[in-house]
Protein backbone atom coordinates (compact mmCIF):
# COMPACT_ATOMS: atom_id res chain seq x y z
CA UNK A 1 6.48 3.95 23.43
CA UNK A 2 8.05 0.32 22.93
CA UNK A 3 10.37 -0.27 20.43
CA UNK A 4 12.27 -3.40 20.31
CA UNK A 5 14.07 -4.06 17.08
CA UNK A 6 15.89 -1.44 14.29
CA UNK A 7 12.98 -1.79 11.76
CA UNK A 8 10.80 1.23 11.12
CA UNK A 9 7.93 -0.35 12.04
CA UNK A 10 9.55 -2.30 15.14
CA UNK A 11 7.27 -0.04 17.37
CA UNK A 12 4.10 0.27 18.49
CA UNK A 13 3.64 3.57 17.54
CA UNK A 14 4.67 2.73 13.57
CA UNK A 15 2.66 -0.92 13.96
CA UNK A 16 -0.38 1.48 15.47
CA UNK A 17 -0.39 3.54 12.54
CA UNK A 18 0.29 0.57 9.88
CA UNK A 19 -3.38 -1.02 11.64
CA UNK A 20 -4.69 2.56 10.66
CA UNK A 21 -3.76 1.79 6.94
CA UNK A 22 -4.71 -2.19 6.71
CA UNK A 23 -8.17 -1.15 8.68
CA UNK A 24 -8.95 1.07 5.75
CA UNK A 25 -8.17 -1.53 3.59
CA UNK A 26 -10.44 -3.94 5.03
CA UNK A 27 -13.31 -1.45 5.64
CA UNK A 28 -13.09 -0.75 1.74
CA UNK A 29 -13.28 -4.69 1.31
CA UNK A 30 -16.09 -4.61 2.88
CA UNK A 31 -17.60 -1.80 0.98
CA UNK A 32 -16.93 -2.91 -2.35
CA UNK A 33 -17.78 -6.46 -1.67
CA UNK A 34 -21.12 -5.69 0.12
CA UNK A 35 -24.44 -6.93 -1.73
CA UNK A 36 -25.26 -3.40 -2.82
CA UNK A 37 -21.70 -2.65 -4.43
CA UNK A 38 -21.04 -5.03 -6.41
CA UNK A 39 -20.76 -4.95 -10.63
CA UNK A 40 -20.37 -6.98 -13.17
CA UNK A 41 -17.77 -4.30 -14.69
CA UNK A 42 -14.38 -4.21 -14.83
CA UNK A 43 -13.95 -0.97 -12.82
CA UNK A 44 -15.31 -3.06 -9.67
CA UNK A 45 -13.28 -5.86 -10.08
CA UNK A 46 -10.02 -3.15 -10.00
CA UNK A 47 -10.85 -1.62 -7.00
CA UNK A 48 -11.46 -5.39 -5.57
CA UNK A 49 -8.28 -6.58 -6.60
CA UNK A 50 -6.24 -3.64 -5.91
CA UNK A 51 -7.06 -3.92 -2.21
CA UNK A 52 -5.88 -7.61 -2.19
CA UNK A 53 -2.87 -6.93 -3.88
CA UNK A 54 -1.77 -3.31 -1.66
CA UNK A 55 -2.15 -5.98 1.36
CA UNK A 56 0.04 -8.87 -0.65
CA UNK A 57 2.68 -5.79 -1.70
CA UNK A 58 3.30 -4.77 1.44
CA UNK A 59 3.50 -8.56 2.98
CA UNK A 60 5.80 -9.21 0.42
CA UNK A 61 8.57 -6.42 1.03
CA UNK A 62 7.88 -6.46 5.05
CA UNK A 63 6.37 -3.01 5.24
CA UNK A 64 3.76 -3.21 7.92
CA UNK A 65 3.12 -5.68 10.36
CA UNK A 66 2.50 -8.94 8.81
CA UNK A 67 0.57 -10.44 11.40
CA UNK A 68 -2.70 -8.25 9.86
CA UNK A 69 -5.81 -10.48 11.07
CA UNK A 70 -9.09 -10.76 8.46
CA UNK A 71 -11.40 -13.04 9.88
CA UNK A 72 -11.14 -16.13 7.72
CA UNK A 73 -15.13 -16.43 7.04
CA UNK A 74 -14.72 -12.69 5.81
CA UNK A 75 -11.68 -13.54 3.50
CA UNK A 76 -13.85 -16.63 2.38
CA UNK A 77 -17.02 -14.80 1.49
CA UNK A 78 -14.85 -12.42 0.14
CA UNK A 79 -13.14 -14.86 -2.56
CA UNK A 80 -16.66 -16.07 -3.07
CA UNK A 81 -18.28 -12.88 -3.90
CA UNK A 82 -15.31 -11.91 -6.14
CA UNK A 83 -14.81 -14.97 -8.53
CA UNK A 84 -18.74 -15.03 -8.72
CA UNK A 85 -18.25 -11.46 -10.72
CA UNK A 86 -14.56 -13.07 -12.46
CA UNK A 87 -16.42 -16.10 -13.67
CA UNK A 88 -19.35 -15.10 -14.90
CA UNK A 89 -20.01 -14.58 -18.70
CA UNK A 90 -20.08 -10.39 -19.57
CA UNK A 91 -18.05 -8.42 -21.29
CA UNK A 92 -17.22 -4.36 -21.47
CA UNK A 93 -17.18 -2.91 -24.54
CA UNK A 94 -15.16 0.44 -23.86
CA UNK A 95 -14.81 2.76 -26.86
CA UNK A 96 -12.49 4.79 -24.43
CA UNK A 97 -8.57 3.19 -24.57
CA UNK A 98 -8.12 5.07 -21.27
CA UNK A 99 -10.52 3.02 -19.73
CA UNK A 100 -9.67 -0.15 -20.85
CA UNK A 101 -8.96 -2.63 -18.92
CA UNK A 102 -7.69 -6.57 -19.71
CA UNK A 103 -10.92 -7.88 -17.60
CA UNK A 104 -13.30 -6.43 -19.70
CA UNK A 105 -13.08 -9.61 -21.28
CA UNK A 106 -14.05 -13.20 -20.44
CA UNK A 107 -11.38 -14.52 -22.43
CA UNK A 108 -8.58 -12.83 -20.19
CA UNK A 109 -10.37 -14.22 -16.67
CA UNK A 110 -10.39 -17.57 -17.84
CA UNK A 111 -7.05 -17.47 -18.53
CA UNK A 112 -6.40 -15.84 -15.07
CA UNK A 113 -8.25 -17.06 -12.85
CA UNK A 114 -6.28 -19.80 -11.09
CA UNK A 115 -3.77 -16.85 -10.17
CA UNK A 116 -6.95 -14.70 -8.92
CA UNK A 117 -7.49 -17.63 -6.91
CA UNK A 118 -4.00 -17.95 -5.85
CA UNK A 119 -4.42 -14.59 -4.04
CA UNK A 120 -7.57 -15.16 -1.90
CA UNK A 121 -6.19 -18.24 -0.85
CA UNK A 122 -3.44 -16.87 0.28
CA UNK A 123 -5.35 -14.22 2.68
CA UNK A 124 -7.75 -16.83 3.95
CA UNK A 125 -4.68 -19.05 4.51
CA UNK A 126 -3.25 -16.68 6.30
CA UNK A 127 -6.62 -15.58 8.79
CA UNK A 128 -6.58 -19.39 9.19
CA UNK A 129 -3.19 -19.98 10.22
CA UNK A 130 -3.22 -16.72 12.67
CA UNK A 131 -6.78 -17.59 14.32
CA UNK A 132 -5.50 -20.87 15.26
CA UNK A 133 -2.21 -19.21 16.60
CA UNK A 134 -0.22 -20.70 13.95
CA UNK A 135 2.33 -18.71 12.58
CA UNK A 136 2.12 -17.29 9.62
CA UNK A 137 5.53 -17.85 8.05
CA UNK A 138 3.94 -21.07 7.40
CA UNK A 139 1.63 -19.29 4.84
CA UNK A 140 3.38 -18.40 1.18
CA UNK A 141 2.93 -15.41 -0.67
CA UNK A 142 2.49 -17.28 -4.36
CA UNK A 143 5.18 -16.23 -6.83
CA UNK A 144 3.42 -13.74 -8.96
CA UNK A 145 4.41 -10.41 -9.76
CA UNK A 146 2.76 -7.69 -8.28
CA UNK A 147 1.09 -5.07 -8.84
CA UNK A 148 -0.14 -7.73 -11.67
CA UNK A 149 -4.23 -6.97 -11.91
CA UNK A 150 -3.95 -3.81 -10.23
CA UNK A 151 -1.33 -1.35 -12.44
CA UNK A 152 -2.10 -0.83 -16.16
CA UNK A 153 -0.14 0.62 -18.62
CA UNK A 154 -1.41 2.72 -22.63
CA UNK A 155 -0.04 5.27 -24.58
CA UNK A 156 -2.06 8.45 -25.48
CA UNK A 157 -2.38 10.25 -28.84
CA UNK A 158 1.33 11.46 -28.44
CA UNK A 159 2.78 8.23 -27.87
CA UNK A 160 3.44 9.13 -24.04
CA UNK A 161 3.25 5.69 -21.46
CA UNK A 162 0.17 6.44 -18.61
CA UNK A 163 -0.26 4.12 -15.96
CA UNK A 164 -3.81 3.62 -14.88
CA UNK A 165 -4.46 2.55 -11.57
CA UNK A 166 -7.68 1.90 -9.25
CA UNK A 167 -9.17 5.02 -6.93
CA UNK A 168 -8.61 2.74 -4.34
CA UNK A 169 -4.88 3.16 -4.85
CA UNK A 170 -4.72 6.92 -5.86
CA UNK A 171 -6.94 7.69 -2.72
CA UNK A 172 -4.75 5.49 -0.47
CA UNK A 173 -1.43 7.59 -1.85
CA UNK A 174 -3.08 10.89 -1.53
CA UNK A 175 -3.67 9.71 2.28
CA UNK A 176 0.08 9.26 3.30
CA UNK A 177 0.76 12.22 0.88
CA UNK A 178 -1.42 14.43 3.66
CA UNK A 179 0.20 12.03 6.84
CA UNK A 180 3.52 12.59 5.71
CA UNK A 181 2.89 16.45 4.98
CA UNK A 182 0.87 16.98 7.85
CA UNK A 183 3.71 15.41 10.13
CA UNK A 184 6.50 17.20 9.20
CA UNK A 185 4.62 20.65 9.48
CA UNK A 186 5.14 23.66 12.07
CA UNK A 187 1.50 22.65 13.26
CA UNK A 188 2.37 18.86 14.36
CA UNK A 189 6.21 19.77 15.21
CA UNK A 190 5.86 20.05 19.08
CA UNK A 191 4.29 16.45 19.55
CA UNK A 192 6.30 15.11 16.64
CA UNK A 193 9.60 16.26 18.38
CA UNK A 194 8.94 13.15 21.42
CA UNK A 195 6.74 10.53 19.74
CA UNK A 196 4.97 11.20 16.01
CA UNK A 197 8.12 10.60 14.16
CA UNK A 198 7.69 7.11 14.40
CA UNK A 199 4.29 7.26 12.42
CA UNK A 200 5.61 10.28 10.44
CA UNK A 201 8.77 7.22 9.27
CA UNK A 202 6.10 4.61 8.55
CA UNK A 203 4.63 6.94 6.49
CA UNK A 204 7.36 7.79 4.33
CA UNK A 205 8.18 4.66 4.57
CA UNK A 206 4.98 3.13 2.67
CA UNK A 207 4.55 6.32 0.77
CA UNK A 208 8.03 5.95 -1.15
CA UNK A 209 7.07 2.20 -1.51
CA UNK A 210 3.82 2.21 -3.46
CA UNK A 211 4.12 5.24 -5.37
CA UNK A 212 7.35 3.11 -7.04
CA UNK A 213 5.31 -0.37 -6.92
CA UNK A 214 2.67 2.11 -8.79
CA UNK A 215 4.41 4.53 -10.80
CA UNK A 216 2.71 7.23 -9.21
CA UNK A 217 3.37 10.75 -7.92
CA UNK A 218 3.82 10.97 -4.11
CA UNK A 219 2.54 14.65 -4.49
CA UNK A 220 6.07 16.04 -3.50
CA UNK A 221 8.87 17.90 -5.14
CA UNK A 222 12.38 15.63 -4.23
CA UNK A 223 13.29 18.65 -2.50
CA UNK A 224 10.62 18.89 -0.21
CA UNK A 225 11.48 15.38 0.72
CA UNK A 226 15.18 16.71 1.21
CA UNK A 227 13.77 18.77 3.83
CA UNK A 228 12.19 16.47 5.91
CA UNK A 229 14.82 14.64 6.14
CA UNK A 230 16.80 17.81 7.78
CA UNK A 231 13.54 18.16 9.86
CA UNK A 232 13.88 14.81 11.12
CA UNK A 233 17.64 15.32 11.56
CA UNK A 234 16.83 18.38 13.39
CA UNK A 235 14.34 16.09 15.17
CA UNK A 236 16.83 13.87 16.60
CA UNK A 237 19.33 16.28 17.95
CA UNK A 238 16.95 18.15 19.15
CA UNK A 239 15.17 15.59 21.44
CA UNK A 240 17.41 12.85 21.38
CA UNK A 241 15.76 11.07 24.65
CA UNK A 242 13.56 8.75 22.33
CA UNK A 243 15.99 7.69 19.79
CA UNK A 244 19.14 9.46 20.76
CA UNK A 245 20.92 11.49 18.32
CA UNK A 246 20.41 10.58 14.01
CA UNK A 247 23.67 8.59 13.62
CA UNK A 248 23.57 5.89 9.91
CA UNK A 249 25.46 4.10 11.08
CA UNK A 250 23.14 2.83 13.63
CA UNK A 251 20.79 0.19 12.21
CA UNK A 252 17.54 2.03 12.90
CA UNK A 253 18.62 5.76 11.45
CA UNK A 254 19.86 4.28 8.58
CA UNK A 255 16.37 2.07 7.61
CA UNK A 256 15.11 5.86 8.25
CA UNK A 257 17.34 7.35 6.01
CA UNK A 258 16.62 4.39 3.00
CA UNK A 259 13.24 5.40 3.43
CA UNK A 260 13.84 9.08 2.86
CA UNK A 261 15.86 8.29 -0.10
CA UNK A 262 13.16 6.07 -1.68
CA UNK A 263 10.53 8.32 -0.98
CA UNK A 264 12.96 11.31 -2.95
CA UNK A 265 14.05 9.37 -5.88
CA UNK A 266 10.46 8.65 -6.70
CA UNK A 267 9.46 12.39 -6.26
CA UNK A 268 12.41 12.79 -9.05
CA UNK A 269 11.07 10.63 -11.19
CA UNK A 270 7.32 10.79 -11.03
CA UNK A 271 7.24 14.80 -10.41
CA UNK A 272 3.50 15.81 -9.35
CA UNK A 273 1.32 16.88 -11.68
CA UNK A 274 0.90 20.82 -10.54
């Protein structure tokens, strides 16, 4: 294991498993963006968009590795495909407010679509810049707030606020729900002890991160979060060869710790939903 900096994902264990998370993305790019996939419905074009804006998210706030490489002809057929669908004159109809969404109308992606634009551009700016070893600091995430296209907000018949987001996102939190359960359980505990802790972090990590950029559930109860954290105390003392023994005020324990206490805070306030 390497490690050479106090971020959570200064290692190439945490960086290995972060490629795990941005190849899914891509590989769902390509699915949804493949000839046989694509819609002229608003449901496609949120599962598009959230994908783009998950990898812009996590850019933006330095989770991850942000040296992710698309290849820049992908990115560009990408964009292509997409603002094909975005411009194009249809319009959704949905009797169902749940399933309403702002691009069911052509009105709304006119007005839009230069900051749609914005976002591709930034991605294939960004496969440009790192396929001609450029770096890319020299690339800009544009100022927009995110999640913008991706995170939707309607009140039901009671008057209560519901946040709809794409299955794209759900599926991705229900993923590092399972990584982060699955690491800190009796089953994984031996290997976790020397070297999965570093993934297990990164998980929590990004977890605690997009379930607040979301509004979403992370599946756990704030004090099942509480114990992994006394796990991964545990952890540490136990085997403290590979990062010596949990001390915050060391740099690296305490970016653990912060993401522990994100990951808790939204398990307080977005309680799951069973």
């Amino acid at each position: 294991m390497a490690r050479w900096s106090d971020g959570i994902y200064d290692s190439d264990e945490a960086l290995d498993f972060y490629t795990t998370i941005t190849d899914r993305l891509e590989r769902e790019l390509a699915y949804w963006l493949s000839p046989e996939n694509i819609q002229y419905h608003s449901r496609w074009v949120l599962e598009v968009i959230s994908l783009v804006e998950v990898l812009l998210l996590c850019d933006r706030h330095k989770h991850g590795n942000e040296d992710y490489v698309f290849p820049e002809k992908s990115v560009k057929r990408w964009r292509d495909i997409f603002m094909t669908v975005w411009d194009a004159d249809w319009n959704v109809e949905e009797t169902d407010k749940t399933q309403r969404l702002p691009y069911n109308e052509q009105a709304f992606r006119e007005k839009y679509r230069s900051t749609v634009v914005q976002l591709f551009d930034y991605l294939r700016d960004k496969a440009s810049f790192l396929e001609h070893d450029v770096l890319s600091q020299e690339t800009k995430i544009p100022a927009i707030p995110l999640p913008m296209f991706s995170k939707h907000k309607w009140k039901n018949e009671f008057g209560q606020s519901k946040v709809r987001t794409s299955q794209v996102v759900d599926d991705l939190i229900k993923h590092l729900e399972q990584v982060v359960i699955y690491y800190h359980s009796s089953e994984k505990w031996t290997f976790a002890i020397s070297y999965g802790m570093e993934e297990a972090w990164a998980a929590v990590d990004l977890l605690g991160f997009l379930c607040a950029a979301y509004e979403k559930t992370p599946g756990l109860y704030p004090q099942t979060v509480n114990a992994y954290r006394k796990l991964a105390i545990q952890n540490s003392e136990t085997s403290n060869e590979v990062h010596g023994q949990w001390d915050e005020n060391r740099p690296f324990f305490r970016n653990v710790s912060k993401a522990y206490d994100m990951l808790e805070a939204v398990a307080k306030r977005y309680k799951p939903n069973y």
